[in-house]
C-alpha atoms as a PDB file:
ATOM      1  CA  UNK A   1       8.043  43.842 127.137  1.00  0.00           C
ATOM      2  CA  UNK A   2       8.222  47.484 128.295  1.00  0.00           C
ATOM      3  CA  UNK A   3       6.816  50.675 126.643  1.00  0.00           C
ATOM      4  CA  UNK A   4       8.104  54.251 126.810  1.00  0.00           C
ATOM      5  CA  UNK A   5       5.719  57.257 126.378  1.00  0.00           C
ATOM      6  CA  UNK A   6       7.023  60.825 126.308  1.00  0.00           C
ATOM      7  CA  UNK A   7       4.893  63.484 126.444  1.00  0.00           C
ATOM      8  CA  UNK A   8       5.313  67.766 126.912  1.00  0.00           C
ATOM      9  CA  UNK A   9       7.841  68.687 124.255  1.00  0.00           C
ATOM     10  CA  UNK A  10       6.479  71.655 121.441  1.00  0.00           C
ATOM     11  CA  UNK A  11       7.628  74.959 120.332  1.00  0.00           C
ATOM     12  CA  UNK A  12       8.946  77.241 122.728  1.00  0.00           C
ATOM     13  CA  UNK A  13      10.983  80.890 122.456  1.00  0.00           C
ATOM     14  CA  UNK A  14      14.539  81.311 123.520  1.00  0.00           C
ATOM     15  CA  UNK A  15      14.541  81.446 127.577  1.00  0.00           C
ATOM     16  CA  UNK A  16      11.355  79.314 128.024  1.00  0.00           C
ATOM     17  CA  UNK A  17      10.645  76.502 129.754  1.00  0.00           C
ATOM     18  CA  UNK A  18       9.040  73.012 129.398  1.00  0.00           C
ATOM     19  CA  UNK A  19       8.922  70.238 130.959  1.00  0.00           C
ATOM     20  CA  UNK A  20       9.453  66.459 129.254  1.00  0.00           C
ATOM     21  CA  UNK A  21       7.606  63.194 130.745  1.00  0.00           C
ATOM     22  CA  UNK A  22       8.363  59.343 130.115  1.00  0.00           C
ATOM     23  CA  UNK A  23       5.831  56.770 131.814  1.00  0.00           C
ATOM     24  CA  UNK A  24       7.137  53.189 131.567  1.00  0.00           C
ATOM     25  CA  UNK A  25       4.732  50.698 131.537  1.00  0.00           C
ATOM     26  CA  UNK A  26       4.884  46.408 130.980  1.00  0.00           C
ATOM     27  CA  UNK A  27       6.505  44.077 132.824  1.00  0.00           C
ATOM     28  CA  UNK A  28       8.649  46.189 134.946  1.00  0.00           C
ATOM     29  CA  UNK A  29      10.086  44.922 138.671  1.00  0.00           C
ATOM     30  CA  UNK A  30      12.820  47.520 139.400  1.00  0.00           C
ATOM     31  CA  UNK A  31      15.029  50.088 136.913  1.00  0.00           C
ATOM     32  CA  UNK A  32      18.688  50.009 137.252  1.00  0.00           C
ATOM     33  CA  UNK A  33      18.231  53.639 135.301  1.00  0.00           C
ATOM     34  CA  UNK A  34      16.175  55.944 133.272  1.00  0.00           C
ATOM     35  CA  UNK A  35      17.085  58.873 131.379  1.00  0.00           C
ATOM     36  CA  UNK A  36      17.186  61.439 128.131  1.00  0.00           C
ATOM     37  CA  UNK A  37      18.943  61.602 125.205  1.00  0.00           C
ATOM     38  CA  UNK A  38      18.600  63.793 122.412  1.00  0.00           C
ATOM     39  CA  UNK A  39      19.334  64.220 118.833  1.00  0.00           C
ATOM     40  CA  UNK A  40      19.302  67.254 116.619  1.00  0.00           C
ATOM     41  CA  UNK A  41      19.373  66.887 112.394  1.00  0.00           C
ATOM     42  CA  UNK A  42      22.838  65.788 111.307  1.00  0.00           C
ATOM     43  CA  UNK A  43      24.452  65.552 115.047  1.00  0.00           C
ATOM     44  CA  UNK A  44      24.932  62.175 116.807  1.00  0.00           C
ATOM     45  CA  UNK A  45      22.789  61.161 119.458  1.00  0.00           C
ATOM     46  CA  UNK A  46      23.859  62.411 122.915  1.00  0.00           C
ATOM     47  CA  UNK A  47      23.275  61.763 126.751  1.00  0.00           C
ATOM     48  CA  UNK A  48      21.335  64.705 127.990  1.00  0.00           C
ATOM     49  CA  UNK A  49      20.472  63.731 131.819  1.00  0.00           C
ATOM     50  CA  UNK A  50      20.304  60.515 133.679  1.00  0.00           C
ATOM     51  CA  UNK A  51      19.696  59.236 137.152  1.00  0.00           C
ATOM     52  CA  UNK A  52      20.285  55.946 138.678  1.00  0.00           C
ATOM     53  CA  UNK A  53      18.014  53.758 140.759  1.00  0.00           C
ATOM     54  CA  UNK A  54      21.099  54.623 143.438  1.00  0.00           C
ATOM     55  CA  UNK A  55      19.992  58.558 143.268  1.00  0.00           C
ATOM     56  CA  UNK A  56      22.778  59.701 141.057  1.00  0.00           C
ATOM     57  CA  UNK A  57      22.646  61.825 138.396  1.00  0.00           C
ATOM     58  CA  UNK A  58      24.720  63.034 136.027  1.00  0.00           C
ATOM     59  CA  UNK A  59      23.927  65.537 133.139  1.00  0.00           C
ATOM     60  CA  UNK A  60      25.305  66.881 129.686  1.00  0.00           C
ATOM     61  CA  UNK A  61      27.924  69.689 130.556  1.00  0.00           C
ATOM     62  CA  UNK A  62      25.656  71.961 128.157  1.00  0.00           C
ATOM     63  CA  UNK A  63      22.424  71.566 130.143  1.00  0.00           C
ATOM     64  CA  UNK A  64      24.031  72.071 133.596  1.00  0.00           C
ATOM     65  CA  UNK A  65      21.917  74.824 136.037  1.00  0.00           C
ATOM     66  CA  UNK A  66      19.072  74.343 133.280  1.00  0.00           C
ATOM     67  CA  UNK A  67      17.570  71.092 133.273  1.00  0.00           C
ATOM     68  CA  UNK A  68      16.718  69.065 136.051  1.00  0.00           C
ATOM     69  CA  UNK A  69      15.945  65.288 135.942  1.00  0.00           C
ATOM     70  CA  UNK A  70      13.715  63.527 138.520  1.00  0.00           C
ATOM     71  CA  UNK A  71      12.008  60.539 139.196  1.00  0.00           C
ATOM     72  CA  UNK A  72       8.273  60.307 140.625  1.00  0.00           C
ATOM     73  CA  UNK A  73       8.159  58.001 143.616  1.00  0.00           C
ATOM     74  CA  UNK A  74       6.393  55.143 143.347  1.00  0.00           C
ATOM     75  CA  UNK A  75       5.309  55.580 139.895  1.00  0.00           C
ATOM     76  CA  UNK A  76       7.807  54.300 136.672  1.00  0.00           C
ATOM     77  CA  UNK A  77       8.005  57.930 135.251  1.00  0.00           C
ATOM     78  CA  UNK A  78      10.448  60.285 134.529  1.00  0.00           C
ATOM     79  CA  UNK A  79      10.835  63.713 134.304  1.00  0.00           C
ATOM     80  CA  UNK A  80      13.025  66.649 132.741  1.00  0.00           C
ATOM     81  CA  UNK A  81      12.776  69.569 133.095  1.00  0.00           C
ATOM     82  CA  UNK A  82      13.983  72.274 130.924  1.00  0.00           C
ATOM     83  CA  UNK A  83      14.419  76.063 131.798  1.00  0.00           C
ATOM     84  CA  UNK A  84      16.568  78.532 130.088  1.00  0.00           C
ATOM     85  CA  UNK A  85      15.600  77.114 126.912  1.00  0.00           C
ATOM     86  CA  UNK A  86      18.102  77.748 124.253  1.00  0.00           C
ATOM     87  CA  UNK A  87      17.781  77.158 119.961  1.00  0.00           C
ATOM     88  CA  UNK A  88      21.094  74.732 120.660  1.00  0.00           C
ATOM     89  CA  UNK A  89      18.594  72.525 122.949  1.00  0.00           C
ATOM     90  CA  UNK A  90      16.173  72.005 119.724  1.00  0.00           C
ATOM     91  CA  UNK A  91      16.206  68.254 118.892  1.00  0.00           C
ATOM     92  CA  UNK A  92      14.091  65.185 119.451  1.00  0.00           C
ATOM     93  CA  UNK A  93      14.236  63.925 123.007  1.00  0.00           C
ATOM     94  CA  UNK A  94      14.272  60.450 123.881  1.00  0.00           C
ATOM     95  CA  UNK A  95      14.015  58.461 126.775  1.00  0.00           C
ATOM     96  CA  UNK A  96      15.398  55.582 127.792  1.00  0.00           C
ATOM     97  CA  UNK A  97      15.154  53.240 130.593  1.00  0.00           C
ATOM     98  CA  UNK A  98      17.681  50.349 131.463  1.00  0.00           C
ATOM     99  CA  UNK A  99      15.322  47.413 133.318  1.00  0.00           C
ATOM    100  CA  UNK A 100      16.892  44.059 134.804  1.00  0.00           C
ATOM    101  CA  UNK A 101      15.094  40.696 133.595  1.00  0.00           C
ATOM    102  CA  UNK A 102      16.590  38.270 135.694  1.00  0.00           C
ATOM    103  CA  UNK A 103      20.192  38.866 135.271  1.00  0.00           C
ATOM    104  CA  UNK A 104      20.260  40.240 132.310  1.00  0.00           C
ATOM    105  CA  UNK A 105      19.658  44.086 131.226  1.00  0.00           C
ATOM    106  CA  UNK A 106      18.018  45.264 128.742  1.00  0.00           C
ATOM    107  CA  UNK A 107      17.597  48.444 127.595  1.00  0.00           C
ATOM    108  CA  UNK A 108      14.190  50.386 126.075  1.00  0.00           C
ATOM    109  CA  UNK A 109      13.829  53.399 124.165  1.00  0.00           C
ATOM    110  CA  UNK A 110      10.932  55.558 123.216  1.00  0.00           C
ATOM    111  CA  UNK A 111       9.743  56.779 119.716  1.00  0.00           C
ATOM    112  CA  UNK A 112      11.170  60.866 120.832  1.00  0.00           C
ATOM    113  CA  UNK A 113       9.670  64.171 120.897  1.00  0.00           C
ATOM    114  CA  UNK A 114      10.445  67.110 119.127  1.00  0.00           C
ATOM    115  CA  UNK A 115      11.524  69.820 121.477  1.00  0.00           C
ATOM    116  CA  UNK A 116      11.826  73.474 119.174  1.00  0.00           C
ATOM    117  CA  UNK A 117      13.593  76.555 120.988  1.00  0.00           C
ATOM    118  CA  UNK A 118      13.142  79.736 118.274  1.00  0.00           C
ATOM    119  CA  UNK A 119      15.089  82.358 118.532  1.00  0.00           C
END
């Protein structure tokens, strides 16, 4: 089993910054990929930034030059940060982490955390 923890969202003005954290812990051997997603009330849930155990990332067209994903070496966290903060960006975050048992995949979620941007 494998748990996701986020940590660092809260209440921040238009133009701020913050910065988003998911530690992974449980019976983890390798990722294939980790990532966030976000939803905001009434809006589908959508791919915000995600990076690959290759290196590659790819992120949301509306969060480009903003928010920058990274992955601590050695350690099974994830980061995201978020600059440029804008009241479009308020949702809950969630991460997500794609982990290889055997040679299958499975993929984990956390619980989310709010992010707010006021105007």
């Amino acid at each position: 089993q494998v748990q996701l923890e986020e940590s660092g969202g809260g209440l921040v003005q238009a133009g701020g910054s913050l910065r988003l954290s998911c530690a992974a812990s449980g019976s983890i051997d390798s990722f294939e990929a980790m990532g966030w997603y976000r939803q905001a009330p009434g809006k589908e849930r959508e791919l915000v930034a995600r990076i690959r155990s290759s290196g590659d990332i790819i992120y949301a067209d509306s969060v480009k030059g903003r928010f920058t994903i990274s992955r601590a070496a050695g350690k099974n966290t994830v980061y995201l940060q978020m600059s440029g903060l804008k009241p479009e960006d308020t949702a809950v975050y969630l991460c997500n982490a794609d982990i290889p048992h055997g040679i299958l995949l499975y993929g984990y979620w956390g619980q989310g955390i709010q992010v707010t941007v006021s105007s």
